[in-house]
C-alpha atoms as a PDB file:
ATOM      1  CA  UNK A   1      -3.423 -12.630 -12.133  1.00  0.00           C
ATOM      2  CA  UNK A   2      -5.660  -9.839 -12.244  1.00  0.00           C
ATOM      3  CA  UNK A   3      -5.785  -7.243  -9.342  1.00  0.00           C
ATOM      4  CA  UNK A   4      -9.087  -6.725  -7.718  1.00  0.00           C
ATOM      5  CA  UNK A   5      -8.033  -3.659  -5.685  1.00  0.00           C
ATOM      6  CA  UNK A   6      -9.822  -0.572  -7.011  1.00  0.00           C
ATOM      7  CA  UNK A   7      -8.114   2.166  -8.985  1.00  0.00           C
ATOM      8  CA  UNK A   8      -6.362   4.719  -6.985  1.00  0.00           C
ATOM      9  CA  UNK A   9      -8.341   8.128  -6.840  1.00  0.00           C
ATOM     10  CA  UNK A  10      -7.414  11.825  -7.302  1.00  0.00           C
ATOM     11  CA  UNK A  11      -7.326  12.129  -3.803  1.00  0.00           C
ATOM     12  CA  UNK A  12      -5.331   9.235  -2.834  1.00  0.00           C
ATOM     13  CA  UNK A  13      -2.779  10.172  -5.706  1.00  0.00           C
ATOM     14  CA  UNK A  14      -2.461  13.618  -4.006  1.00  0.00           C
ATOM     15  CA  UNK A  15      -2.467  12.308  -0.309  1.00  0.00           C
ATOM     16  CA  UNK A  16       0.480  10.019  -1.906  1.00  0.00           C
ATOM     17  CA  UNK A  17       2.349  13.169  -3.704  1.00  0.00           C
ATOM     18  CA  UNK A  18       2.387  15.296  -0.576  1.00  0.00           C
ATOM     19  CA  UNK A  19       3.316  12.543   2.063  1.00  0.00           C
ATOM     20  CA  UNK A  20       6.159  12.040  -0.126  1.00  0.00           C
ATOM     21  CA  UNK A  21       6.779  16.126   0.025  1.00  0.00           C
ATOM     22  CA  UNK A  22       6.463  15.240   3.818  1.00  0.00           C
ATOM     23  CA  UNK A  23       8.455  12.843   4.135  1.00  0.00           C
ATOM     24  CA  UNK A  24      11.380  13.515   2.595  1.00  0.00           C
ATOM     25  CA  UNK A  25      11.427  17.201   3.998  1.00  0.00           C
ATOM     26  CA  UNK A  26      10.081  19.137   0.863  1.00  0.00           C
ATOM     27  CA  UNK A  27       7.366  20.402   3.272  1.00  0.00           C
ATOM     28  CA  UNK A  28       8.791  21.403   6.447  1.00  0.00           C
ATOM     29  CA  UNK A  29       6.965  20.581   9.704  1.00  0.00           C
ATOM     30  CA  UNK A  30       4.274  23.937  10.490  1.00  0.00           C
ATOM     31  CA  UNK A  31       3.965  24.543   7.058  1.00  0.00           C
ATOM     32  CA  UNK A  32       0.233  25.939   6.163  1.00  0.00           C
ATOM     33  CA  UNK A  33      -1.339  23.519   3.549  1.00  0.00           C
ATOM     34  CA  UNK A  34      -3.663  26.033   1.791  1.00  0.00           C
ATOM     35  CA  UNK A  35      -6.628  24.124  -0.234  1.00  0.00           C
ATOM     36  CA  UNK A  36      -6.607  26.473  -3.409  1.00  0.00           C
ATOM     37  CA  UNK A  37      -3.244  26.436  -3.546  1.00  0.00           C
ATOM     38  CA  UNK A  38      -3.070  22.855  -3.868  1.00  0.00           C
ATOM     39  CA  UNK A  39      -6.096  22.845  -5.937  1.00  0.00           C
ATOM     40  CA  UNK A  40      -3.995  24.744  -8.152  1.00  0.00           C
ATOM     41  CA  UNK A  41      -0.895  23.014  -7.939  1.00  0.00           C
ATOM     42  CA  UNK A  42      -2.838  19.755  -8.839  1.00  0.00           C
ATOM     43  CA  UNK A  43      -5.596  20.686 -11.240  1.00  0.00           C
ATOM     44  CA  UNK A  44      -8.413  19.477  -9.357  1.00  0.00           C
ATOM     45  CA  UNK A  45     -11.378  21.370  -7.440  1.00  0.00           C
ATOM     46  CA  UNK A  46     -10.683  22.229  -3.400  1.00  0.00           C
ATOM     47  CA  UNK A  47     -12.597  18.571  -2.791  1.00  0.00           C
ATOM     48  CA  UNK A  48     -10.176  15.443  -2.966  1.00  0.00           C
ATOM     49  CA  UNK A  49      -7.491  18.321  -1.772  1.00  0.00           C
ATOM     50  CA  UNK A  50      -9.901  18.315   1.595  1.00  0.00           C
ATOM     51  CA  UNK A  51     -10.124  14.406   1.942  1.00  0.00           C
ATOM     52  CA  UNK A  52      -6.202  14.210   0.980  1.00  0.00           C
ATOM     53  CA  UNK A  53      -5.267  16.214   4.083  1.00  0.00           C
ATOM     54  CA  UNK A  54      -7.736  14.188   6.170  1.00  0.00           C
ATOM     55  CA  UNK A  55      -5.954  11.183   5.058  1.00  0.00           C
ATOM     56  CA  UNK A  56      -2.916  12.539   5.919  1.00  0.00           C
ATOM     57  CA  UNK A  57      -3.930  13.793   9.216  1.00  0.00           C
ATOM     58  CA  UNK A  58      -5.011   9.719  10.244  1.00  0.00           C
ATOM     59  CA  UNK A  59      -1.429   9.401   9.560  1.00  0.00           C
ATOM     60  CA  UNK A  60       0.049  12.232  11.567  1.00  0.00           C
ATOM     61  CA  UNK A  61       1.727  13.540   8.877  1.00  0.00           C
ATOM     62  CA  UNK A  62      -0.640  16.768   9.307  1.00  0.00           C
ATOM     63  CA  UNK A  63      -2.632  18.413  11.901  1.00  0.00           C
ATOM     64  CA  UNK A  64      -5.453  19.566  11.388  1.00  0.00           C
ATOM     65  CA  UNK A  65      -6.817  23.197  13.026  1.00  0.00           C
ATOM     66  CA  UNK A  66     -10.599  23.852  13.323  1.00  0.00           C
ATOM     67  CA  UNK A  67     -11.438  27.227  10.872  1.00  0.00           C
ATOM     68  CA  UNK A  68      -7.673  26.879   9.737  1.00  0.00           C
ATOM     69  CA  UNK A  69      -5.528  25.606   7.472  1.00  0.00           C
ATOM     70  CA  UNK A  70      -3.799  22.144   8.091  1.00  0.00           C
ATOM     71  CA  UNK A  71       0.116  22.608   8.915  1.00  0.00           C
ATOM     72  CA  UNK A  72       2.728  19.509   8.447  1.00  0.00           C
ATOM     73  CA  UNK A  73       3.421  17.647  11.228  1.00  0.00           C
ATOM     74  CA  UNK A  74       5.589  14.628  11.971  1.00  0.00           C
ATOM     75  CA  UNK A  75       4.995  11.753  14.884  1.00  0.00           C
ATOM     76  CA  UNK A  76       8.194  11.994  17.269  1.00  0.00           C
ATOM     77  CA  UNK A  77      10.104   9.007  17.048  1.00  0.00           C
ATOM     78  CA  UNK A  78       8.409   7.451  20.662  1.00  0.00           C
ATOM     79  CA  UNK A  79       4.342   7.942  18.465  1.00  0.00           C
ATOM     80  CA  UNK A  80       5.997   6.223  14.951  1.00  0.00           C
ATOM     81  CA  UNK A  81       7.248   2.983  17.246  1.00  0.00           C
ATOM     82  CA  UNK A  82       4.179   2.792  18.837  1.00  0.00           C
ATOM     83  CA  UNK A  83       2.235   2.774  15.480  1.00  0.00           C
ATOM     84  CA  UNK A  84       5.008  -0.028  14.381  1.00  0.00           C
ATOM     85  CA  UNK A  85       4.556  -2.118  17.575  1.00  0.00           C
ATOM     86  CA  UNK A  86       0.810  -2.016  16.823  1.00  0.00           C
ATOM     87  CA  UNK A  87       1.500  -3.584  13.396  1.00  0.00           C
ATOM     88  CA  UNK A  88       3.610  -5.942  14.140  1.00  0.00           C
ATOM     89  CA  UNK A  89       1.325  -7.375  16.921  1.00  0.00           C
ATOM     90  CA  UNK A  90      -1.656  -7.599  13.751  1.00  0.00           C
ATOM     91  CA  UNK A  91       0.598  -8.526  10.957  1.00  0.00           C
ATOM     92  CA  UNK A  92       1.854 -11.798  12.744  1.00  0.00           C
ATOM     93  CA  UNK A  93      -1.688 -12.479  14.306  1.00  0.00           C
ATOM     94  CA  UNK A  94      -2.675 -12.401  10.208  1.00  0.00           C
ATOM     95  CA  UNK A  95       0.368 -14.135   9.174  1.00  0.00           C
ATOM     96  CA  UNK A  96       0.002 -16.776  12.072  1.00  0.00           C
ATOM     97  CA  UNK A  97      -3.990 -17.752  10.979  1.00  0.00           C
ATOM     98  CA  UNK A  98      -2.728 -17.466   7.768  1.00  0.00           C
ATOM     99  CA  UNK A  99      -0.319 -20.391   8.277  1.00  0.00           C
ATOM    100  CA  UNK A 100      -3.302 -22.527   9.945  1.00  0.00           C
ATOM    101  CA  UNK A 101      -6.158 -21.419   7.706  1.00  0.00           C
ATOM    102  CA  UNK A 102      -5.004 -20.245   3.406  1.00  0.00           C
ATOM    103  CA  UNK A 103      -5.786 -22.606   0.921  1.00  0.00           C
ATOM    104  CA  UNK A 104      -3.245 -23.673  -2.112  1.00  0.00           C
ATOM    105  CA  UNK A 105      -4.751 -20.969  -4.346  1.00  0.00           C
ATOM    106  CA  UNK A 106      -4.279 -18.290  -1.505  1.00  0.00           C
ATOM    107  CA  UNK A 107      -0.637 -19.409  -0.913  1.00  0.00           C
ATOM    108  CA  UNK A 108       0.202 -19.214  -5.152  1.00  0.00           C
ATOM    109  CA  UNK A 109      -1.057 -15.949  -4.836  1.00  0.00           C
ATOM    110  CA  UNK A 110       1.349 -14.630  -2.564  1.00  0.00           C
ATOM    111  CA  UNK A 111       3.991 -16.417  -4.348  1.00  0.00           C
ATOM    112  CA  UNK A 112       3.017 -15.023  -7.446  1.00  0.00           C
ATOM    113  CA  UNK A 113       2.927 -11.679  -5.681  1.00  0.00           C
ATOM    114  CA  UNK A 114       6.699 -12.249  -4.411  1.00  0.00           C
ATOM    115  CA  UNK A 115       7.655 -13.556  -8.734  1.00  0.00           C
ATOM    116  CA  UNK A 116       6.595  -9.332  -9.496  1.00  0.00           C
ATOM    117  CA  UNK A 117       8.117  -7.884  -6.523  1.00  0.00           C
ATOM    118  CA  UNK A 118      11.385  -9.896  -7.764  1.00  0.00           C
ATOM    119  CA  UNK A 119      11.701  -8.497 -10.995  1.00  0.00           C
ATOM    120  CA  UNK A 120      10.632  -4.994  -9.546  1.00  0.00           C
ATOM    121  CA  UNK A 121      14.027  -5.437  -7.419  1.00  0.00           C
ATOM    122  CA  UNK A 122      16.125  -6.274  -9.911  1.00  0.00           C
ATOM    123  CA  UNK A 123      14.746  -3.060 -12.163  1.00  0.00           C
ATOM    124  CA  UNK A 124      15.074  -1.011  -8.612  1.00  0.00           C
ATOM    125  CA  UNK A 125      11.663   0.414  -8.563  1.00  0.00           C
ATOM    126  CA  UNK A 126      10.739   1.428  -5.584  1.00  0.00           C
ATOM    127  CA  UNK A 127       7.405   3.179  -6.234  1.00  0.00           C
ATOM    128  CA  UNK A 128       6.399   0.193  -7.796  1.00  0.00           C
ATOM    129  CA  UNK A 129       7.978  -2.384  -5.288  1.00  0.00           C
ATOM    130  CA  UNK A 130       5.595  -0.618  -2.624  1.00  0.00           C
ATOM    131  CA  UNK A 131       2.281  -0.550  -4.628  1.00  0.00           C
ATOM    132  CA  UNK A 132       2.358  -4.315  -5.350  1.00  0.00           C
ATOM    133  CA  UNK A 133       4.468  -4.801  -1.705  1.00  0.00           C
ATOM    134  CA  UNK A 134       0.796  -3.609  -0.304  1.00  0.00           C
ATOM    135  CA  UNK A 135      -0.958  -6.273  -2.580  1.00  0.00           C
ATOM    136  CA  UNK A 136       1.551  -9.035  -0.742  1.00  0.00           C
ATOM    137  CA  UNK A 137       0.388  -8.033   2.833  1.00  0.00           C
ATOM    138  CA  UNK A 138      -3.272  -7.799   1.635  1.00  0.00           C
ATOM    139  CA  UNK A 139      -2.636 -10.835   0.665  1.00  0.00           C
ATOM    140  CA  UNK A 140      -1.555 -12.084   3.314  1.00  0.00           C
ATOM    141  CA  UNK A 141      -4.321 -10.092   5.738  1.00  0.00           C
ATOM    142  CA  UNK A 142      -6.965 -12.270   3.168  1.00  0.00           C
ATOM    143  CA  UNK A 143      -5.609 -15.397   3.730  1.00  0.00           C
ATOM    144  CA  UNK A 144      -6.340 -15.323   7.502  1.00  0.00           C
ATOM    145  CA  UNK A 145      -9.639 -15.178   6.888  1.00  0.00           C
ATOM    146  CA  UNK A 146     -11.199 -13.073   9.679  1.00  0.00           C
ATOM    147  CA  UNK A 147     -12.600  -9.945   8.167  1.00  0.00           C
ATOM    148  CA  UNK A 148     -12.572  -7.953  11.280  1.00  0.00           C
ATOM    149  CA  UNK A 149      -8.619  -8.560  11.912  1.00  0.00           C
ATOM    150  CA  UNK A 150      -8.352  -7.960   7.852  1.00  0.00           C
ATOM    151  CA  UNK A 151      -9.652  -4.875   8.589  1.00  0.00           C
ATOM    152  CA  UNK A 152      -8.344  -3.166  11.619  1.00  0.00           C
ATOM    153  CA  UNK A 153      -5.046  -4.263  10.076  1.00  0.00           C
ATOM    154  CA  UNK A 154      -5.432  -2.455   7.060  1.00  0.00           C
ATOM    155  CA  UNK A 155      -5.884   0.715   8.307  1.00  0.00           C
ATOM    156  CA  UNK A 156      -3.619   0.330  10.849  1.00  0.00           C
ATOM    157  CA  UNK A 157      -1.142  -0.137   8.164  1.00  0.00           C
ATOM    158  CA  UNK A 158      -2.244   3.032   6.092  1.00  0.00           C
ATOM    159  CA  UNK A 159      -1.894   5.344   9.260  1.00  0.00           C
ATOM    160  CA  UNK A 160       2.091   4.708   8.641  1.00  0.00           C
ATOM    161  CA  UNK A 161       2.236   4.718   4.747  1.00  0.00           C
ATOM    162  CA  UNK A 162       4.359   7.323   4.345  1.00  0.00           C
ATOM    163  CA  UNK A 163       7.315   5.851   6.736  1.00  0.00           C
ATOM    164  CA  UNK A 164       6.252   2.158   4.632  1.00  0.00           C
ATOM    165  CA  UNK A 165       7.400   4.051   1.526  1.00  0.00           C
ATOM    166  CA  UNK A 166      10.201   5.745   2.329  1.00  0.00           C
ATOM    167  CA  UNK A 167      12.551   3.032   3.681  1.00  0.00           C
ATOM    168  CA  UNK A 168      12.795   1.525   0.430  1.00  0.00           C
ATOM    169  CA  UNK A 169      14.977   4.262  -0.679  1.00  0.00           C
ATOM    170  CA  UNK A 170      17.186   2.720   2.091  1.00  0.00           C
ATOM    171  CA  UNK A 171      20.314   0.868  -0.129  1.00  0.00           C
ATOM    172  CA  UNK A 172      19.299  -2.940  -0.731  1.00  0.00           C
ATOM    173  CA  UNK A 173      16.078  -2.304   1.202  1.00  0.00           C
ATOM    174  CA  UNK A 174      14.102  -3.889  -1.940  1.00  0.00           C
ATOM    175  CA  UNK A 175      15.996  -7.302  -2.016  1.00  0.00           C
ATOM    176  CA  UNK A 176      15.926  -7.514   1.539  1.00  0.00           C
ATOM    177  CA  UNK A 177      12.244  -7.004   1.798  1.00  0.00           C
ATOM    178  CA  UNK A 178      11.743  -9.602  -0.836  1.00  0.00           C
ATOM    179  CA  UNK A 179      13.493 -12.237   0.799  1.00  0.00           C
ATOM    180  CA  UNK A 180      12.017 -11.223   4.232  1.00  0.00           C
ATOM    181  CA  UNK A 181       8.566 -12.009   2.319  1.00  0.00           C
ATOM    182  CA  UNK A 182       9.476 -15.608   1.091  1.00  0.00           C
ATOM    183  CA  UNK A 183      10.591 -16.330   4.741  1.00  0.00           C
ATOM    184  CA  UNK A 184       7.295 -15.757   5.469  1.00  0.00           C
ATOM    185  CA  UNK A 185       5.416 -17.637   2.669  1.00  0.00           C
ATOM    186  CA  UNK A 186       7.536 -20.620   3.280  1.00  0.00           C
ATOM    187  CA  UNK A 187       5.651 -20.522   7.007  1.00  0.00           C
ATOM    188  CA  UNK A 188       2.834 -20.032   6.021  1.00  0.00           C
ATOM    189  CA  UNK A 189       2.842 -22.717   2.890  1.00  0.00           C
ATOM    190  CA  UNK A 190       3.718 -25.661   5.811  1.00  0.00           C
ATOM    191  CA  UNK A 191       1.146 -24.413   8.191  1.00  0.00           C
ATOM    192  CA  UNK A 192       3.995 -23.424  10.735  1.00  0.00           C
ATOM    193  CA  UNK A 193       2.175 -20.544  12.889  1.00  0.00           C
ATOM    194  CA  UNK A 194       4.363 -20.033  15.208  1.00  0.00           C
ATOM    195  CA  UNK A 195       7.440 -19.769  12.623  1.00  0.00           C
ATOM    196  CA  UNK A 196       5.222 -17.387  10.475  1.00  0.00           C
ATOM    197  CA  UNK A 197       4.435 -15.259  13.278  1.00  0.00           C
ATOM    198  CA  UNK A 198       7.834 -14.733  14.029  1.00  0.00           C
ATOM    199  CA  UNK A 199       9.023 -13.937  10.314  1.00  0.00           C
ATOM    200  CA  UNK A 200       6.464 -11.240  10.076  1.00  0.00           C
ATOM    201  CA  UNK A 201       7.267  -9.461  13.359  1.00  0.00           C
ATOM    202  CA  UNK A 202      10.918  -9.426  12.241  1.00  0.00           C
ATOM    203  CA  UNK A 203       9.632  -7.813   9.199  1.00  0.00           C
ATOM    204  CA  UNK A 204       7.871  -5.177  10.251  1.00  0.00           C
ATOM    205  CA  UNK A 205      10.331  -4.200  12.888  1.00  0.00           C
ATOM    206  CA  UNK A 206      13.007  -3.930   9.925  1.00  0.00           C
ATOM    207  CA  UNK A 207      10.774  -1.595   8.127  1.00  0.00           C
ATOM    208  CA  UNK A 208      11.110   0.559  10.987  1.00  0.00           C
ATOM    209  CA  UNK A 209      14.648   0.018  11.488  1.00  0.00           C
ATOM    210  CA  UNK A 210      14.871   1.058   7.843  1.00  0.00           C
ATOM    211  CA  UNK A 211      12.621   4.099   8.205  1.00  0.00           C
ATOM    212  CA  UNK A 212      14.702   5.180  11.481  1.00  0.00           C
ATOM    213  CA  UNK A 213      18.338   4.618   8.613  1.00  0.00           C
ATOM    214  CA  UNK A 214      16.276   6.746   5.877  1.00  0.00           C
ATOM    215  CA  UNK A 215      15.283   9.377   8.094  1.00  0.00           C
ATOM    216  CA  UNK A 216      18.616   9.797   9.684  1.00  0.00           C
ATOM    217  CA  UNK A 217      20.235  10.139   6.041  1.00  0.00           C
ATOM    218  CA  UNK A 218      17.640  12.553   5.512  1.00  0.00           C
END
């Protein structure tokens, strides 16, 4: 199957790269992110550097200052839960339409989807396990088919990116996310809503829990 997602650009490669720094405490909270410096540091001009750190700021990760460089900053643990109850609440509403409304050929795709993520877990990738882990809820967000929902779930979902990534450095994280994501095609392949629902919440609550396990190790 061929993906139709477009091709990652400079700037989301850097926004990527630094939440990463972020994240795993490389760049301490107040640090100054200087825009030549980073320019520098990634051989591009001061332009996707700018719409990097805006990117990051949606996600808290930085906060922005008017005439002043961005610093690092980190949601407390009560903003990060909120962002996670959020997405929980739209990721079952998807996965719940999903179960009433995908077609055969939207259900083999996510299957297919879980057949990579499966051999990415047994070769313990977990850079790779997330890029094609976001293809499996796209997936999912498509096969509700309401554009609007597809949508506001999306970027709800990008706003916490960084924490997304980071618990699958959390010990058998990958084959537990895996199997969490059959649960949830099996719902959705009988059309059981309210079953699908459920496995999704419990999903993204465990990405949390996992986040809140990497963090602490951290």
């Amino acid at each position: 199957m061929v993906s139709t997602r477009p091709a990652p650009t400079r700037s989301d490669e850097i926004r990527l790269r630094l939440a990463d720094d972020i994240v795993n405490g490389a760049l301490a909270p107040g640090v100054a992110l200087d825009e030549t410096e980073l320019a520098r540091r990634f051989d591009v001009s001061r332009t996707p550097v700018r719409e990097a750190i805006r990117l990051l700021a949606a996600s808290g990760l930085v906060q922005a200052r008017p005439h002043r460089s961005a610093v690092v900053a980190r949601p407390s643990g009560g903003e990060l839960m909120a962002m996670f109850e959020a997405l929980q609440e739209l990721e079952a509403l998807c996965a719940g339409l999903a179960a009433e409304r995908a077609v055969l050929r939207e259900t083999a795709i996510l299957q297919d989807i879980n057949r990579r993520l499966s051999r990415i877990v047994k070769a313990g990738d977990s850079q790779a396990y997330h890029r094609v882990n976001e293809e499996f809820h796209n997936a999912v967000y498509l096969a509700a088919h309401n554009t609007y929902l597809a949508e506001l779930t999306a970027a709800t979902r990008a706003r916490i990116a960084p924490f997304s990534r980071a618990q699958f450095q959390v010990l058998g994280r990958l084959s537990r996310s895996h199997a969490e994501h059959q649960s949830i095609i099996d719902a959705i392949k009988v059309g059981d809503r309210e079953r699908a629902s459920r496995e999704m919440k419990h999903h993204i609550m465990t990405v949390h829990d996992s986040y809140r396990v990497y963090d602490a190790e951290n």
